[in-house]
Protein backbone atom coordinates (compact mmCIF):
# COMPACT_ATOMS: atom_id res chain seq x y z
CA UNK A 1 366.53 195.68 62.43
CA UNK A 2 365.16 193.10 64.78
CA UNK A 3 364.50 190.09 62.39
CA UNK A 4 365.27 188.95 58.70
CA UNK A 5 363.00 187.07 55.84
CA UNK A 6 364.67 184.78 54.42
CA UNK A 7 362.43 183.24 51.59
CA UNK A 8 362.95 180.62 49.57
CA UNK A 9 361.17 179.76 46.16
CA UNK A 10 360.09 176.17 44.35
CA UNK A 11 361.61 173.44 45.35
CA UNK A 12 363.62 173.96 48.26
CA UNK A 13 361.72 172.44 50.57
CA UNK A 14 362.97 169.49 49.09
CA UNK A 15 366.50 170.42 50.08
CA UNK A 16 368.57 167.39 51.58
CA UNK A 17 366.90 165.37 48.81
CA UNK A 18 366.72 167.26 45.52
CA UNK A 19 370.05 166.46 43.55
CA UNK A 20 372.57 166.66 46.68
CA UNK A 21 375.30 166.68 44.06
CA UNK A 22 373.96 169.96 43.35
CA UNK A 23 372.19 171.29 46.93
CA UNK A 24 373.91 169.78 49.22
CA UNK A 25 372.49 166.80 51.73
CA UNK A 26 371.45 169.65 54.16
CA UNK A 27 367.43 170.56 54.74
CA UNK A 28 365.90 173.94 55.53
CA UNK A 29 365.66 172.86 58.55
CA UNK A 30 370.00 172.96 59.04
CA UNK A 31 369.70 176.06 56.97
CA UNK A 32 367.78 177.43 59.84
CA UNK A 33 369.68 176.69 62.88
CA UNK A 34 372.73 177.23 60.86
CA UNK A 35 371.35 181.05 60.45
CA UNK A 36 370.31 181.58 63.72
CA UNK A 37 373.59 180.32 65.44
CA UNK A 38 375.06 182.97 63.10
CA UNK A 39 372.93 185.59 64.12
CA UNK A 40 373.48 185.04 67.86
CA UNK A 41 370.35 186.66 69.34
CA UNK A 42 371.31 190.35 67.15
CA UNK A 43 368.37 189.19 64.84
CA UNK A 44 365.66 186.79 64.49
CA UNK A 45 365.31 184.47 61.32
CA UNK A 46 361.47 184.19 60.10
CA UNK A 47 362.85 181.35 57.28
CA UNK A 48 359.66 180.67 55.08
CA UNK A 49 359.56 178.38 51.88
CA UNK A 50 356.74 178.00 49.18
CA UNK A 51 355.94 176.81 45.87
CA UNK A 52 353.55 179.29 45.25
CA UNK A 53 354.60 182.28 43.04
CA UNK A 54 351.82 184.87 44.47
CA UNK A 55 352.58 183.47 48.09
CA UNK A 56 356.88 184.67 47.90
CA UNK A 57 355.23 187.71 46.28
CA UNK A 58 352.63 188.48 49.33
CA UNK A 59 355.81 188.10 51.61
CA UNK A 60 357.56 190.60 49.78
CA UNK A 61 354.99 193.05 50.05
CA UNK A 62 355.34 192.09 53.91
CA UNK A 63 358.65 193.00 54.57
CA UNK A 64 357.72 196.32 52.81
CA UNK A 65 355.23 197.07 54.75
CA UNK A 66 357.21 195.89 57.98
CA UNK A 67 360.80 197.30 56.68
CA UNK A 68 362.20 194.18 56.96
CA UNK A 69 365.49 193.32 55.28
CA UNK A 70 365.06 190.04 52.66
CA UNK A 71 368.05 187.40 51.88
CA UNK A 72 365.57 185.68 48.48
CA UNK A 73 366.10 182.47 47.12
CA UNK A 74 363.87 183.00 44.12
CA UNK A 75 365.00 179.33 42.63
CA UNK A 76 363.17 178.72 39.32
CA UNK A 77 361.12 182.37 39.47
CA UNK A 78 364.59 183.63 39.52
CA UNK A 79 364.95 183.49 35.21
CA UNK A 80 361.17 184.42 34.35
CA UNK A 81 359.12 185.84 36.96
CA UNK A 82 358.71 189.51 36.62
CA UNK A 83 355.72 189.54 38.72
CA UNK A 84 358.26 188.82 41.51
CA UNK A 85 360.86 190.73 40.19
CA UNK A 86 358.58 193.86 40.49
CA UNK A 87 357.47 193.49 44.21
CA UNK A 88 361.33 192.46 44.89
CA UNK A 89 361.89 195.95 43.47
CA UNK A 90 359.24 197.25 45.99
CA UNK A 91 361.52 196.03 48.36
CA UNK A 92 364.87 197.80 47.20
CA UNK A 93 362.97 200.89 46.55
CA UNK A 94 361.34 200.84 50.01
CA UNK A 95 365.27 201.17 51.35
CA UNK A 96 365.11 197.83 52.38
CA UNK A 97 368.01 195.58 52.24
CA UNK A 98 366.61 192.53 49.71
CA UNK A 99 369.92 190.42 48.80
CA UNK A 100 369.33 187.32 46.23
CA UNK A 101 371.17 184.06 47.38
CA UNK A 102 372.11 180.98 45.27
CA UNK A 103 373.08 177.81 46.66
CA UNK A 104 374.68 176.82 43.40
CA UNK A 105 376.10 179.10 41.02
CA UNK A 106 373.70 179.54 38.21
CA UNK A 107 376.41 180.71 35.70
CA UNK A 108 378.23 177.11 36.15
CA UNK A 109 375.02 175.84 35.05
CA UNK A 110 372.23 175.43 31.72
CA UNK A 111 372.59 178.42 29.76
CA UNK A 112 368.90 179.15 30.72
CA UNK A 113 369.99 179.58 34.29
CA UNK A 114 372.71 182.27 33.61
CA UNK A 115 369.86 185.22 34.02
CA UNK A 116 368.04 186.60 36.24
CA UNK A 117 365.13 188.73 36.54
CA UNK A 118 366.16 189.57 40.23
CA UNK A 119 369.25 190.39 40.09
CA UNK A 120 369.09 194.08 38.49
CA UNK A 121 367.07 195.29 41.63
CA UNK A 122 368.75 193.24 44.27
CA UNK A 123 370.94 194.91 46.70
CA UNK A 124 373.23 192.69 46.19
CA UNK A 125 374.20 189.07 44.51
CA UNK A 126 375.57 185.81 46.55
CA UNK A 127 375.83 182.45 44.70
CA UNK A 128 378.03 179.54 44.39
CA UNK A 129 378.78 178.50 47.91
CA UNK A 130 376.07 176.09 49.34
CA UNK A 131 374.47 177.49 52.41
CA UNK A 132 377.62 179.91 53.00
CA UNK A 133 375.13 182.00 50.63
CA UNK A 134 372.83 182.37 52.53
CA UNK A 135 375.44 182.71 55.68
CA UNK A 136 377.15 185.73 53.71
CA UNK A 137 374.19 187.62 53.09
CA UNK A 138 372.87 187.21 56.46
CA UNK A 139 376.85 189.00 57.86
CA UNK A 140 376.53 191.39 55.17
CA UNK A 141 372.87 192.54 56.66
CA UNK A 142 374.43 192.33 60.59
CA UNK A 143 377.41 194.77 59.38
CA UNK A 144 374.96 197.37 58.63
């Protein structure tokens, strides 16, 4: 493993702005040195964000095809969008490490928030705790 994906979904590029009660006052931009101080040189982080559904899903077909691990912030897609939910399952079933992150937890939330699509062919689950999500997932990935 020489570099991660770590994708993010609608409206997180407006991180630092959108409801920092919420998000937090940090961009992706913090999110991104944040990861790569964690990852020390072992790994490099290719951090990418979109608003476009078929864009996320063209990534995921990428780190297929490349074998390269995912840490997915599916945001909004993350309660409807099976289209993403099957190539995220391309992932999984590729062997490759795809682990879904939440900034907030989505259970302490609207009820419609409380499912995901995702989550039943993730690799694993890691919400609630801000960009420490994102930060677990990435230590989970390095301890393999």
């Amino acid at each position: 493993m020489s570099s991660v994906l770590v994708l993010n979904g609608p409206n997180l590029g407006r991180l630092g702005s959108r409801e920092p009660d919420v998000y937090g006052s940090q961009d992706l931009d913090s999110l991104r040195q944040l990861l790569e101080t964690d990852a020390a040189g072992r790994l490099s982080i290719d951090l990418r964000q979109t608003n476009d559904e078929a864009e996320l899903v063209s990534w995921l077909y990428e780190a297929v095809d490349t074998a390269t691990p995912v840490i997915l912030n599916p945001a909004a897609f993350t309660h409807y969008s099976y289209a993403l939910r099957d190539a995220a399952a391309l992932v999984t079933k590729a062997g490759v490490p795809l682990i879904e992150v939440h900034i907030s937890n989505p259970h302490a939330r609207e009820t419609f928030r409380h499912t995901s699509v995702i989550s039943g062919i993730a690799t694993g689950v890691i919400a609630g705790f801000g960009f420490g999500s994102y930060r677990l997932a990435l230590a989970s990935l390095l301890w393999r």
